[in-house]
Protein backbone atom coordinates (compact mmCIF):
# COMPACT_ATOMS: atom_id res chain seq x y z
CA UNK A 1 14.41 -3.59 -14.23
CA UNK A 2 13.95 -1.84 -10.82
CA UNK A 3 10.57 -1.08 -9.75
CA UNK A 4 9.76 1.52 -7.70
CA UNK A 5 6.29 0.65 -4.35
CA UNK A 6 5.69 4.43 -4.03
CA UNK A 7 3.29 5.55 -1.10
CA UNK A 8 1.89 8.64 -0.06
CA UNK A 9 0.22 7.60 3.60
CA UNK A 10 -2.20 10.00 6.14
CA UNK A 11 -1.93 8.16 9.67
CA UNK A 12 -5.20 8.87 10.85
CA UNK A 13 -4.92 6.52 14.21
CA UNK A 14 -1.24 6.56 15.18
CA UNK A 15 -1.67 4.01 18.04
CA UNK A 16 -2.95 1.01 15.63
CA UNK A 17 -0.39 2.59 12.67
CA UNK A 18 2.42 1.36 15.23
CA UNK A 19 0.86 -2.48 14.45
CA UNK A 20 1.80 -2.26 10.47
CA UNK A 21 5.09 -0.38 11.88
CA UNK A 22 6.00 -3.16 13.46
CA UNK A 23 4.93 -5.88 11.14
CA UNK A 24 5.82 -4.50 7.51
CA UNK A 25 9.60 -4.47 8.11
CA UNK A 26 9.37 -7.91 7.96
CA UNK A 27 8.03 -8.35 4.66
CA UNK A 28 10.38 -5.67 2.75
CA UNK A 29 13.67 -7.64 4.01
CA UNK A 30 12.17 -10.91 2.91
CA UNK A 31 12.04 -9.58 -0.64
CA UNK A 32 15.11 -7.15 -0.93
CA UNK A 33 13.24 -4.04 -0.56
CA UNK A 34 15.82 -0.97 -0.55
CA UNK A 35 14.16 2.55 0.99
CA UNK A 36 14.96 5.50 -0.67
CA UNK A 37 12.51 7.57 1.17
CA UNK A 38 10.13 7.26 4.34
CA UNK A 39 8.37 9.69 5.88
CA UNK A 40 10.70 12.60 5.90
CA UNK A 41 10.16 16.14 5.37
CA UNK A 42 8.15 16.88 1.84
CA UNK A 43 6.55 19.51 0.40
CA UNK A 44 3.24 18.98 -1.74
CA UNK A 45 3.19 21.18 -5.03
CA UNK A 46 0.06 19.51 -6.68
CA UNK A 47 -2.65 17.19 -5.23
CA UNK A 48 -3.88 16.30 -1.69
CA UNK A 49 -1.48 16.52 0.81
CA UNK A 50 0.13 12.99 3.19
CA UNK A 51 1.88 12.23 6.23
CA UNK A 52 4.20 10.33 4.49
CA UNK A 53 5.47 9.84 1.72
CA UNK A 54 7.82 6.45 0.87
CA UNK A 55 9.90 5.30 -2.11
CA UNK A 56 11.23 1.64 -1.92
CA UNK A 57 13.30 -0.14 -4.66
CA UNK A 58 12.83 -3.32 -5.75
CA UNK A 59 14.71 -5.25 -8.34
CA UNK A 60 11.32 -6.31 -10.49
CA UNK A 61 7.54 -5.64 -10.75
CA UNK A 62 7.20 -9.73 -9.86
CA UNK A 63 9.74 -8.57 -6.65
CA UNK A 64 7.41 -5.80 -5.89
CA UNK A 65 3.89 -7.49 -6.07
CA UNK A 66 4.92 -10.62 -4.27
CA UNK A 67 6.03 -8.61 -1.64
CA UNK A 68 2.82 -6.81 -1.49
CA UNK A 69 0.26 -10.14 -1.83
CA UNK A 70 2.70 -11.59 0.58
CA UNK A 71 1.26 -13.46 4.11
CA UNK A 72 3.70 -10.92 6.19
CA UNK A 73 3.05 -8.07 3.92
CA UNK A 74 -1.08 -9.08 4.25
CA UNK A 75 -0.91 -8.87 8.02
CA UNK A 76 0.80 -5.75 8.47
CA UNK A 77 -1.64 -4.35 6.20
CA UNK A 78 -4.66 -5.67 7.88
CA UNK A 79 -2.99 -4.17 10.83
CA UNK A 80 -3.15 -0.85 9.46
CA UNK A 81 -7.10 -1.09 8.46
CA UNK A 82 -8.52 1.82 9.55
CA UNK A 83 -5.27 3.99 11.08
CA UNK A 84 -4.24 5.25 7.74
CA UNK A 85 -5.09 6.49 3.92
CA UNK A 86 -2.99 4.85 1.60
CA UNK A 87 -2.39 5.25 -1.94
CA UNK A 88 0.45 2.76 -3.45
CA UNK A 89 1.62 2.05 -6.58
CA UNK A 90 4.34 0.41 -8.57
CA UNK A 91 6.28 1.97 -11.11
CA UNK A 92 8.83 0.83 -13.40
CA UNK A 93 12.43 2.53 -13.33
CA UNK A 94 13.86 4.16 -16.88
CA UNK A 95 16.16 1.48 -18.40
């Protein structure tokens, strides 16, 4: 069943946010990661407002996490520490 990594992301250092930039790609091909959305323009009806908000497929929740406790997926994220405020989660599709 496709799951869905969805991210809403405030860059708060854009100059060390370029490091994950650069590193993350990396880690989404390795595991078939298809982008639906990322970072264009959104409009926030409820909540607290992000940058950025991404939507990536993946073809299972197993997909999903490894790609997320992944070594490539583990350094872009430690490259990111402290540029950004990230909230991610994975959701299951409708069958």
């Amino acid at each position: 069943m496709t799951v869905y990594w969805i991210a809403h992301v405030t860059v708060t250092d854009p100059e060390r946010y370029s490091g994950y930039m650069a590193l993350a790609p990396a880690a989404f091909a390795k595991y078939g990661a298809q982008f639906l959305a990322r970072g264009g323009a959104s409009q926030t009806l409820e909540g607290t407002a992000h940058d950025r908000q991404v939507v990536i497929a993946f073809p299972s929740m197993e997909t999903a996490r490894a790609c997320y406790d992944s070594p490539e997926y583990r350094a872009a994220r430690d490259a990111r520490d402290g540029a950004c405020i990230a909230h991610v989660s994975l959701v299951e599709g409708v069958a």
